[in-house]
Protein backbone atom coordinates (compact mmCIF):
# COMPACT_ATOMS: atom_id res chain seq x y z
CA UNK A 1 0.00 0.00 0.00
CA UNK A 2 1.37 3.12 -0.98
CA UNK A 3 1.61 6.88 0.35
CA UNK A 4 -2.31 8.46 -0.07
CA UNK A 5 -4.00 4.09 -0.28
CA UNK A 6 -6.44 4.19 1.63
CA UNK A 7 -9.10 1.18 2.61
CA UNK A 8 -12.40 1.18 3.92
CA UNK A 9 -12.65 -0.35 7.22
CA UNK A 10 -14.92 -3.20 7.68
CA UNK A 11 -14.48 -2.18 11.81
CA UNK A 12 -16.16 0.97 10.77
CA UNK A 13 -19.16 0.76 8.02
CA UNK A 14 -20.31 4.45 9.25
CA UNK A 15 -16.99 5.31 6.91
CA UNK A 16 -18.48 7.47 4.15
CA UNK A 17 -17.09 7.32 0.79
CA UNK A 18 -16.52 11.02 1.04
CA UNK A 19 -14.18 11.12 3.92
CA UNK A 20 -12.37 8.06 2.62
CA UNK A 21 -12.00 10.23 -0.42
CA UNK A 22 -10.97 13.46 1.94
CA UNK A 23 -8.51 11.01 3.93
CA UNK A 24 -6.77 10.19 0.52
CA UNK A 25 -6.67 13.19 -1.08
CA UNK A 26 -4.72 14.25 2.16
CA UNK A 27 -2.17 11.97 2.62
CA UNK A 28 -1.39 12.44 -1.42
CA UNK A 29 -1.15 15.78 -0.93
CA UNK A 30 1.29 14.83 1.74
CA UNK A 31 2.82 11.85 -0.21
CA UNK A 32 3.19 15.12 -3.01
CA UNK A 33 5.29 17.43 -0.52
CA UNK A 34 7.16 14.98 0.62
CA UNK A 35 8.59 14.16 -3.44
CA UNK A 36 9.08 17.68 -3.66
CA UNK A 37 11.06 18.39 -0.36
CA UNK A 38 11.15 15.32 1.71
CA UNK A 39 12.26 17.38 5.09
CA UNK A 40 8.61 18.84 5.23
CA UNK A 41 9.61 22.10 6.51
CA UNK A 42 7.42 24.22 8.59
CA UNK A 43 4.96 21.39 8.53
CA UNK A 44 3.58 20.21 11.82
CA UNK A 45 3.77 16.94 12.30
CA UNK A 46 5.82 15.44 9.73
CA UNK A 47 7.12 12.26 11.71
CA UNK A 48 3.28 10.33 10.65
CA UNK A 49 4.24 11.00 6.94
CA UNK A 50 7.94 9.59 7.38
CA UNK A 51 6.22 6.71 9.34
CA UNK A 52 3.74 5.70 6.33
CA UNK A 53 6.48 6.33 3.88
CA UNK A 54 9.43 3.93 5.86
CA UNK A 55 6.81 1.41 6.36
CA UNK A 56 6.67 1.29 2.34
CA UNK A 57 10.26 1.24 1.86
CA UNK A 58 13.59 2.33 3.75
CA UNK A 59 14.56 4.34 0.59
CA UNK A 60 12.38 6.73 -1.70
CA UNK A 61 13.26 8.58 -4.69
CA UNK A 62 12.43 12.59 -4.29
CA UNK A 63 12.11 14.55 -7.62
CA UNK A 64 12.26 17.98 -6.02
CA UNK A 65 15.73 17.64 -4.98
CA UNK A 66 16.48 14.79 -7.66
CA UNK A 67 17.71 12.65 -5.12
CA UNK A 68 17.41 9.22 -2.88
CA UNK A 69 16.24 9.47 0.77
CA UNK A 70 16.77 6.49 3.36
CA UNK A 71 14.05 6.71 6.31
CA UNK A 72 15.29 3.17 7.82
CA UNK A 73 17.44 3.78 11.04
CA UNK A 74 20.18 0.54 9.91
CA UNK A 75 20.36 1.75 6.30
CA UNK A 76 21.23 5.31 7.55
CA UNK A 77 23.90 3.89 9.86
CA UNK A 78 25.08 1.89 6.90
CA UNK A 79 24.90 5.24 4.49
CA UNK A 80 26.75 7.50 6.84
CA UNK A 81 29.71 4.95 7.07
CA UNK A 82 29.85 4.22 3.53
CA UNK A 83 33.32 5.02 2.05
CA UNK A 84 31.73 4.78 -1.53
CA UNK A 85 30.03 7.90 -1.35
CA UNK A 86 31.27 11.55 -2.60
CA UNK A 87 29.98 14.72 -0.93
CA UNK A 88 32.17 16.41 -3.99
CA UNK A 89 30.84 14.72 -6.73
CA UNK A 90 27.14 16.17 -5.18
CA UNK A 91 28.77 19.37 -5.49
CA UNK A 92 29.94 19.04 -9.36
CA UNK A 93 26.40 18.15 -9.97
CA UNK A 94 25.45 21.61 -8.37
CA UNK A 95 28.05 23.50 -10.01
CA UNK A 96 27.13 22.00 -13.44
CA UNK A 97 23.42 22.80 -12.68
CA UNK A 98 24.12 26.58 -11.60
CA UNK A 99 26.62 27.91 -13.84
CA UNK A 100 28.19 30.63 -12.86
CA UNK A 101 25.67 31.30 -10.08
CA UNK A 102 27.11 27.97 -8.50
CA UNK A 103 30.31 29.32 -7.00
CA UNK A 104 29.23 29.02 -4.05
CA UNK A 105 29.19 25.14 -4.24
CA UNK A 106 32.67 25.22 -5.56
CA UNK A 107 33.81 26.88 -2.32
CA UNK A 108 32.36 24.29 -0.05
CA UNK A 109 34.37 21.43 -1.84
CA UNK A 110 37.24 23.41 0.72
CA UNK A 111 34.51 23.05 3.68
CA UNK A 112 34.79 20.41 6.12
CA UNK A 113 31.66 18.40 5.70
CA UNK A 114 32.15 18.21 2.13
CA UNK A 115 35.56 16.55 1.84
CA UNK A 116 35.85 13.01 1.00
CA UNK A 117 38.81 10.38 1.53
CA UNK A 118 42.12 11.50 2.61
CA UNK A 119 41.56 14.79 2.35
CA UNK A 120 38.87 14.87 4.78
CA UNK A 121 40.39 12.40 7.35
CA UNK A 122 43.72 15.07 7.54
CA UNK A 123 41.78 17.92 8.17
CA UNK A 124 39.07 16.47 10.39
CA UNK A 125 42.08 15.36 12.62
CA UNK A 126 43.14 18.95 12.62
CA UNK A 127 39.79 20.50 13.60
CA UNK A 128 39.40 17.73 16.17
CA UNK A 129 42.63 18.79 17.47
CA UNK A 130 41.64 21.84 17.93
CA UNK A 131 38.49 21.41 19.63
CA UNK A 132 39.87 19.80 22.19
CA UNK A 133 41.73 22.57 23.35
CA UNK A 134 38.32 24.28 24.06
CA UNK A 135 37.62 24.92 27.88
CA UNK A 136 34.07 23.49 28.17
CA UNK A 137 33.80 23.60 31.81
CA UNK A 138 34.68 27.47 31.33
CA UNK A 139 32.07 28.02 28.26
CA UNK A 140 29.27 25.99 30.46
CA UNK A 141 29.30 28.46 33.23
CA UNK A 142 29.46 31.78 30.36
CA UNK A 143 26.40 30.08 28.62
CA UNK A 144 24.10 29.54 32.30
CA UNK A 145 25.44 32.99 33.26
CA UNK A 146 24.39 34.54 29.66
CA UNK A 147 20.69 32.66 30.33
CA UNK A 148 19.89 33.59 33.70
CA UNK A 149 20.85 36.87 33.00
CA UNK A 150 18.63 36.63 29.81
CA UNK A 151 15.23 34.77 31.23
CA UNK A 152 15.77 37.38 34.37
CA UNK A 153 14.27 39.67 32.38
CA UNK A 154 11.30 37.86 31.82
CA UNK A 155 8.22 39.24 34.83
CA UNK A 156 5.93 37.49 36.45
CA UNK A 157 3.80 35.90 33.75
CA UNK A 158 4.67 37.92 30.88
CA UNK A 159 4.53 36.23 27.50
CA UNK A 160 7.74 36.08 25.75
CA UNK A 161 9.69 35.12 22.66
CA UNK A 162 12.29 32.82 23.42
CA UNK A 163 14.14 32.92 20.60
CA UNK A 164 14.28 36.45 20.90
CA UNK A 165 15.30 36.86 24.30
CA UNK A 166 18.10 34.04 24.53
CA UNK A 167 18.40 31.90 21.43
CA UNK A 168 19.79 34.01 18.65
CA UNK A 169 22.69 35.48 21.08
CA UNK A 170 23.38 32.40 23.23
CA UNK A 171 25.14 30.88 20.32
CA UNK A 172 26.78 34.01 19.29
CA UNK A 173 28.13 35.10 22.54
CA UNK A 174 29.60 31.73 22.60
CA UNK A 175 31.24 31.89 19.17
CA UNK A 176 32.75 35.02 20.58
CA UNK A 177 34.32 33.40 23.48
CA UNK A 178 35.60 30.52 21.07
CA UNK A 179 37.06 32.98 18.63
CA UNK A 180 37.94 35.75 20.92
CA UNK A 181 35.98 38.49 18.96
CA UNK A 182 33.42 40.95 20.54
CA UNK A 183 29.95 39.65 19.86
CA UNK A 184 29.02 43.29 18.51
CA UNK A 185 31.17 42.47 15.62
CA UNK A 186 29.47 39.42 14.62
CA UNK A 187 26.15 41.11 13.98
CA UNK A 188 26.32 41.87 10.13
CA UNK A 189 27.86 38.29 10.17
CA UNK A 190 25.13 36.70 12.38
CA UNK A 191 22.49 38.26 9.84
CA UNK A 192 23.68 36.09 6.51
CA UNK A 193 23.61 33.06 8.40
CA UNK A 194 20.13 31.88 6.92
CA UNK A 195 21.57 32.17 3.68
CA UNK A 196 24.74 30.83 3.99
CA UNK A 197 22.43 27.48 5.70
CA UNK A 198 19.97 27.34 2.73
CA UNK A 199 22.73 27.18 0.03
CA UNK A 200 23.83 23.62 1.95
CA UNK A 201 20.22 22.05 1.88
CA UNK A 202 18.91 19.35 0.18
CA UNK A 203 16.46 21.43 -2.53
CA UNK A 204 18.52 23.80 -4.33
CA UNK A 205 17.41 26.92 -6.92
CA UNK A 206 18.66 30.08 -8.29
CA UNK A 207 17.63 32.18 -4.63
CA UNK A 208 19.38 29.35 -3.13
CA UNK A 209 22.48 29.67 -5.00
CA UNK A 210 23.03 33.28 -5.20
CA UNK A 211 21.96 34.33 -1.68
CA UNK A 212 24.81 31.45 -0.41
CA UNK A 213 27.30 33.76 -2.82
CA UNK A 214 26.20 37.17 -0.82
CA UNK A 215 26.26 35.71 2.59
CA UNK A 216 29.87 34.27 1.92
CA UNK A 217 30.95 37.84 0.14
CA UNK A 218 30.10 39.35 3.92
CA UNK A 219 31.91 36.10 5.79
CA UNK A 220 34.85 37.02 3.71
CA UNK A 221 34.86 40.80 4.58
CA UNK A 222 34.45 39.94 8.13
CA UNK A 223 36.55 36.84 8.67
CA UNK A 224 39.61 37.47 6.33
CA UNK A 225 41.01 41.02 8.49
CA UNK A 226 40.65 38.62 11.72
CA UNK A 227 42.71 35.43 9.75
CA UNK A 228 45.25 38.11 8.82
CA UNK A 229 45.26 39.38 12.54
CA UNK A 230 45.94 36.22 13.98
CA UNK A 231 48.32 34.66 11.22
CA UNK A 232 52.26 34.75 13.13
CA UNK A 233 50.64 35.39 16.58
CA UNK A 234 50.36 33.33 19.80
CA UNK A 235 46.94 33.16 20.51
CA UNK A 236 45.32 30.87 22.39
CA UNK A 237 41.51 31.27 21.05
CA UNK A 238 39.93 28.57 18.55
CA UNK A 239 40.52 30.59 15.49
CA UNK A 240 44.34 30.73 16.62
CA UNK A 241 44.74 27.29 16.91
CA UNK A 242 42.80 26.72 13.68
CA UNK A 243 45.19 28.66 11.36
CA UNK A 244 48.14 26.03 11.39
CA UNK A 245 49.27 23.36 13.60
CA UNK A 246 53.46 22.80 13.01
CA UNK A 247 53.64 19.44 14.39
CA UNK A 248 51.66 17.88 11.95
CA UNK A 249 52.75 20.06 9.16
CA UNK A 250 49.50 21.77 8.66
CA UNK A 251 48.78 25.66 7.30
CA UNK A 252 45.10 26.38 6.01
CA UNK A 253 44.90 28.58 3.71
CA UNK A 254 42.75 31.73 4.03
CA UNK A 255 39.73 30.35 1.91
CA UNK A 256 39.92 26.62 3.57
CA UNK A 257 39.78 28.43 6.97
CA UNK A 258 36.87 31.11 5.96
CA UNK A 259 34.65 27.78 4.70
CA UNK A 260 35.66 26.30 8.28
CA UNK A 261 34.70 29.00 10.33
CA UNK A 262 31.71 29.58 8.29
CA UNK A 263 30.58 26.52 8.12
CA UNK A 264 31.74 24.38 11.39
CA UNK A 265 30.96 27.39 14.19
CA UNK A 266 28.46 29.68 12.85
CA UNK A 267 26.60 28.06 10.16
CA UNK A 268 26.38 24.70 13.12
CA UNK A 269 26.46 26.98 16.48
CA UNK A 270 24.40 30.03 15.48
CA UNK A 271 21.71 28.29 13.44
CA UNK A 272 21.02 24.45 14.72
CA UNK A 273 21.91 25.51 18.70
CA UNK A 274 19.17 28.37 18.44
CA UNK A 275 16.34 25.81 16.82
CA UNK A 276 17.74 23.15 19.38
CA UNK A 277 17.12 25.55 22.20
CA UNK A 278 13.32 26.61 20.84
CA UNK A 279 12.53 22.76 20.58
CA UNK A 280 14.01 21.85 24.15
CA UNK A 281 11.58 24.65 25.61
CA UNK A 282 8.68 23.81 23.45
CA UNK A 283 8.95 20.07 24.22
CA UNK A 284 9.05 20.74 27.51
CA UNK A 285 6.07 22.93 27.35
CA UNK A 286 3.80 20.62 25.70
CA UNK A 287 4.70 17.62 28.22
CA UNK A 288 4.41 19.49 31.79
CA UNK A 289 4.71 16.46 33.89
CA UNK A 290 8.07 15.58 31.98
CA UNK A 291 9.11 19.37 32.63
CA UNK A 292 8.51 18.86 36.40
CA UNK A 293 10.01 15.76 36.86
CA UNK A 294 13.17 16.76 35.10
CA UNK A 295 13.09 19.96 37.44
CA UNK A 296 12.70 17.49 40.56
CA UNK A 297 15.97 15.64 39.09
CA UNK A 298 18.45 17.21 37.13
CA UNK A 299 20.57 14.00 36.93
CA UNK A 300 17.79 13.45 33.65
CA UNK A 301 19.37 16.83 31.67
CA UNK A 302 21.90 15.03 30.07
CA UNK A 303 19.29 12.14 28.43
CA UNK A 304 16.80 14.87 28.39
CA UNK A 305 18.93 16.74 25.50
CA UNK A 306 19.49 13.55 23.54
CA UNK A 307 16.27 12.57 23.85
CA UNK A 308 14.96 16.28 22.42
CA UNK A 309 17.92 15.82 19.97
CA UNK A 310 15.60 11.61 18.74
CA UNK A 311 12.73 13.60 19.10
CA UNK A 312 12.13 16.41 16.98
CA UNK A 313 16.17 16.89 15.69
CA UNK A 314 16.83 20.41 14.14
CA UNK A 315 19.27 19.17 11.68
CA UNK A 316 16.21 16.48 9.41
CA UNK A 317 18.78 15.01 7.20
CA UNK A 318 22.48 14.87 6.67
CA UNK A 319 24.46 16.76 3.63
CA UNK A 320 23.28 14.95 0.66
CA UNK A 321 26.57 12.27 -1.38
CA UNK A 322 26.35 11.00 -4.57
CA UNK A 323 26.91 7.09 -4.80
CA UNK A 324 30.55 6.26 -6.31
CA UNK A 325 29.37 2.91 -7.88
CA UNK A 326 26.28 0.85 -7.34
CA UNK A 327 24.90 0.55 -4.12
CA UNK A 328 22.10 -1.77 -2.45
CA UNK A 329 20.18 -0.32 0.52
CA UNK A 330 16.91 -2.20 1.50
CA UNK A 331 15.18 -3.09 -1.80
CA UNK A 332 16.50 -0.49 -3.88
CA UNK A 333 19.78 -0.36 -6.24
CA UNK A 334 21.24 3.24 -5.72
CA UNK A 335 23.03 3.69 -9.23
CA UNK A 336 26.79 5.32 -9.76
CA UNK A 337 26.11 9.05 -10.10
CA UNK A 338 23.04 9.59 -8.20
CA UNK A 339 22.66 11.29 -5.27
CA UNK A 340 21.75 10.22 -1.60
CA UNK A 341 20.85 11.83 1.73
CA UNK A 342 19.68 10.24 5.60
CA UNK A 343 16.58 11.75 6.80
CA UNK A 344 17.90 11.90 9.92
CA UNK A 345 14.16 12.65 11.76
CA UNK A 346 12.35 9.20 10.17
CA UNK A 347 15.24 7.44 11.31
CA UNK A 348 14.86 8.50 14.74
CA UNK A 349 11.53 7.18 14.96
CA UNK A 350 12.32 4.00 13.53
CA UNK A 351 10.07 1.24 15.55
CA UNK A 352 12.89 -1.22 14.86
CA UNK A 353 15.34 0.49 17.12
CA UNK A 354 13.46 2.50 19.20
CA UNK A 355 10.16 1.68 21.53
CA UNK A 356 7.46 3.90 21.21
CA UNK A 357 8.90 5.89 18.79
CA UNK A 358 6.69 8.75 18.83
CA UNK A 359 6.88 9.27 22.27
CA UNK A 360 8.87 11.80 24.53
CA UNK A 361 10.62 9.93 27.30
CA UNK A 362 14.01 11.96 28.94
CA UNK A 363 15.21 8.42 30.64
CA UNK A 364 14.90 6.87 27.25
CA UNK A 365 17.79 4.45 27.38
CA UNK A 366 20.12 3.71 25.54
CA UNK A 367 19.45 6.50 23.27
CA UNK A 368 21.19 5.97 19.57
CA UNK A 369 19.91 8.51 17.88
CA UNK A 370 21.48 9.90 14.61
CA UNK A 371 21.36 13.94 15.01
CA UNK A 372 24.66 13.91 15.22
CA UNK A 373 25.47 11.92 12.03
CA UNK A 374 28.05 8.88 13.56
CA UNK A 375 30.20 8.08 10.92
CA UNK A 376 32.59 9.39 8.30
CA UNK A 377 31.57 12.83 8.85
CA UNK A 378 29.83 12.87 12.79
CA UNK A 379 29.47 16.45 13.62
CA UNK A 380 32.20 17.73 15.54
CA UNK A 381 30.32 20.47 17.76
CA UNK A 382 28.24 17.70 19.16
CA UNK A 383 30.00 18.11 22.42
CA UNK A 384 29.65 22.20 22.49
CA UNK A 385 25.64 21.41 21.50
CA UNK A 386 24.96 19.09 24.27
CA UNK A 387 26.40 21.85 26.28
CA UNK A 388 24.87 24.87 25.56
CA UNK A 389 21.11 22.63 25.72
CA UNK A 390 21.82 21.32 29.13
CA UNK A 391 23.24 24.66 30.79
CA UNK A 392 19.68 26.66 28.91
CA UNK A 393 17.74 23.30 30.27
CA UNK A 394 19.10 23.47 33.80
CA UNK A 395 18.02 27.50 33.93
CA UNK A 396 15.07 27.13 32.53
CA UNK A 397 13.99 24.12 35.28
CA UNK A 398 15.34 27.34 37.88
CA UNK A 399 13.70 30.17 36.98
CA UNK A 400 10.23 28.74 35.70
CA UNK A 401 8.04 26.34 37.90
CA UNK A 402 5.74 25.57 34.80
CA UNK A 403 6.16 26.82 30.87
CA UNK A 404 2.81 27.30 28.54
CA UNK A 405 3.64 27.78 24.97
CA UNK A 406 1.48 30.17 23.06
CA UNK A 407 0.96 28.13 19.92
CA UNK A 408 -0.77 30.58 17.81
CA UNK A 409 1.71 33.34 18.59
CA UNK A 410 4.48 30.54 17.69
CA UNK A 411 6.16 30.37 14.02
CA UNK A 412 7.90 27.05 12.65
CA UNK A 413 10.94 28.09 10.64
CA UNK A 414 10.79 27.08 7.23
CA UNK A 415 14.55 25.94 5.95
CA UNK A 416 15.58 23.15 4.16
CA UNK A 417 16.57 20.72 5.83
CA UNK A 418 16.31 22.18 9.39
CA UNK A 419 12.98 22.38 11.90
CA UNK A 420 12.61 24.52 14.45
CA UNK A 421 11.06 27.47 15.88
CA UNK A 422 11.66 31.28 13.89
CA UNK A 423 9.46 32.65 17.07
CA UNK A 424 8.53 30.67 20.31
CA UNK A 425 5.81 32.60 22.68
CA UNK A 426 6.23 31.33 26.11
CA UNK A 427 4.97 32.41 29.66
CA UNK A 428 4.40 31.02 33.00
């Protein structure tokens, strides 16, 4: 039975024709979207139309974005290990597509999370490197000193927009502390993010293309005096460290580390922390005893964040590859050439791995979920994310006995690939 099928059910003979009719002509509209943009955004509840959809198959073809999308949780493991698959070649495809309009994809090929092989393994080992140098302990107690300071504000049972109020700057007056730049220079910077994020989804255009080529014209203004600053000196900031590493032989140039920056701290911090941060509040709006049994034990933070992260993830699928040679994954034969993403959200619901998928349960454990990609190309901020959610969690659980969300005040962002909240009305 496919996507929009529906039977009449001999349980229920009251079952008009009519809203038999109404009930398929809604899940084909669905079944529609989905083919078009298979991340759903700014829709609802899209975890029922992944469910109907993985059920079917673990893999579907999407024409909107001309490519294959697993919903299975094993044969998204499997993908994100796969050696066979070329984040670059995705990229030619785009650049062939867009022309001259598609510089911005050529850029990205010097990006992190779109390096394949040997390339990638070197400078992953670099960036690991020098995240590890980070003082998290130090950046945990900046981020719940930056949120009580910010939910203070908030009187009595004012309404309120947390993403407003907290979200947008948590992540940037982090960044700052990383980088060692004043958070009122990042502003201008801050601003392009949503464009810089849309030209790395999974449905590209035109808009797409050329608004990623203005937001990286104002990363390079920005970014490039501060590389030149830093280049020779002795810092001891992120960016510092970034720029070369002696021992193992390593100096980025000044485009590999703009697409770095860009891309690994304020495309990942400043765009996913801020939606992660309107879901963890939402969530724990709409499930009140959850809310007050997490604030009656805090030891549940930690599984509390990964279980928001299963949940409703604000990253829905990974960065999309295209296959190397033939591939099999579930009942499908993913040909050399064509291109392949992980919806990351379907997976985590994925009945086969976890129990009552659907439902929100902070001492779910164990917990494997796949927001954080685990593989060839796991995100490397996962630690800094976990973080930043647990220090806003833990303030939150202080400063507010009970949270109502005012849905109808509320706005879904729509982006891509990402979910999340643009505006999130909250009071006591």
């Amino acid at each position: 039975m496919w996507l929009g099928q529906t039977a009449l059910n001999p349980e229920r003979p009251d079952d008009s024709l009519a809203d038999i009719a109404q009930q398929k002509q809604s899940m084909d509209l669905q079944f529609q979207q989905f083919n078009q943009d298979p991340c759903l955004p700014g829709h609802r509840n899209p975890y029922e139309i992944y469910a109907a959809l993985r059920q079917q198959s673990a893999v579907h073809w999407c024409e909107g974005p001309q490519m294959w999308v697993v919903l299975g949780y094993s044969e998204s493991v499997e993908l994100m290990r796969d050696s066979r698959l070329s984040r670059h070649d995705h990229l030619d495809h785009l650049i062939s597509r867009f022309g001259h309009n598609g510089q911005i994809y050529e850029h990205q090929k010097q990006d992190l999370p779109y390096m394949d092989g040997k390339q990638h393994a070197r400078m992953r080992q670099h960036v690991s490197k020098a995240y590890r140098g980070i003082d998290m302990a130090g950046l945990a107690s900046f981020a719940s000193l930056f949120a009580v300071e910010r939910l203070s504000r908030v009187q009595g049972d004012e309404h309120f927009d947390l993403v407003a109020l907290l979200a947008n700057e948590l992540s940037i007056m982090v960044v700052s502390e990383l980088m060692g730049v004043p958070a009122s220079q990042q502003l201008d910077v801050a601003n392009q993010v949503s464009a810089f994020v849309r030209a790395r989804g999974l449905t590209q255009n035109e808009k797409s293309a050329s608004g990623g080529n203005e937001a990286l014209d104002v990363y390079r203004k920005f970014f490039l005096p501060l590389i030149h600053e830093r280049r020779g000196g002795t810092g001891k900031d992120l960016l510092s460290r970034l720029i070369a590493d002696p021992e193992e032989g390593i100096h980025l140039s000044d485009d590999q580390l703009l697409l770095i920056i860009s891309s690994n701290f304020y495309s990942a911090s400043l765009y996913t922390l801020r939606l992660l941060i309107g879901t963890m509040a939402w969530a724990m709006a709409s499930h009140p005893a959850t809310y007050q049994r997490l604030r009656n034990d805090r030891t549940l933070l930690a599984p509390a964040v990964e279980e928001v992260l299963r949940w409703d993830p604000p990253a829905q699928a990974i960065n999309a590859s295209t296959a190397t040679e033939d591939l099999h994954i579930a009942d499908q034969i993913i040909r050399a050439g064509d291109s392949i993403t992980a919806l990351v959200g379907a997976a985590n619901r994925d009945p086969k791995v976890f129990e009552q998928p659907d439902a929100f349960l902070i001492d779910r454990s164990p917990n494997p979920h796949l927001s954080f990609a685990p593989g060839l190309h796991q995100c490397l901020g996962l630690q800094l994310a976990r973080m930043q959610g647990a220090a806003v969690l833990s303030v939150l659980c202080d400063q507010f006995e009970c949270l109502h969300c005012v849905q109808a005040e509320s706005k879904l962002q729509i982006a891509d690939r990402f979910r999340g909240y643009e505006r999130l009305i909250l009071h006591r």
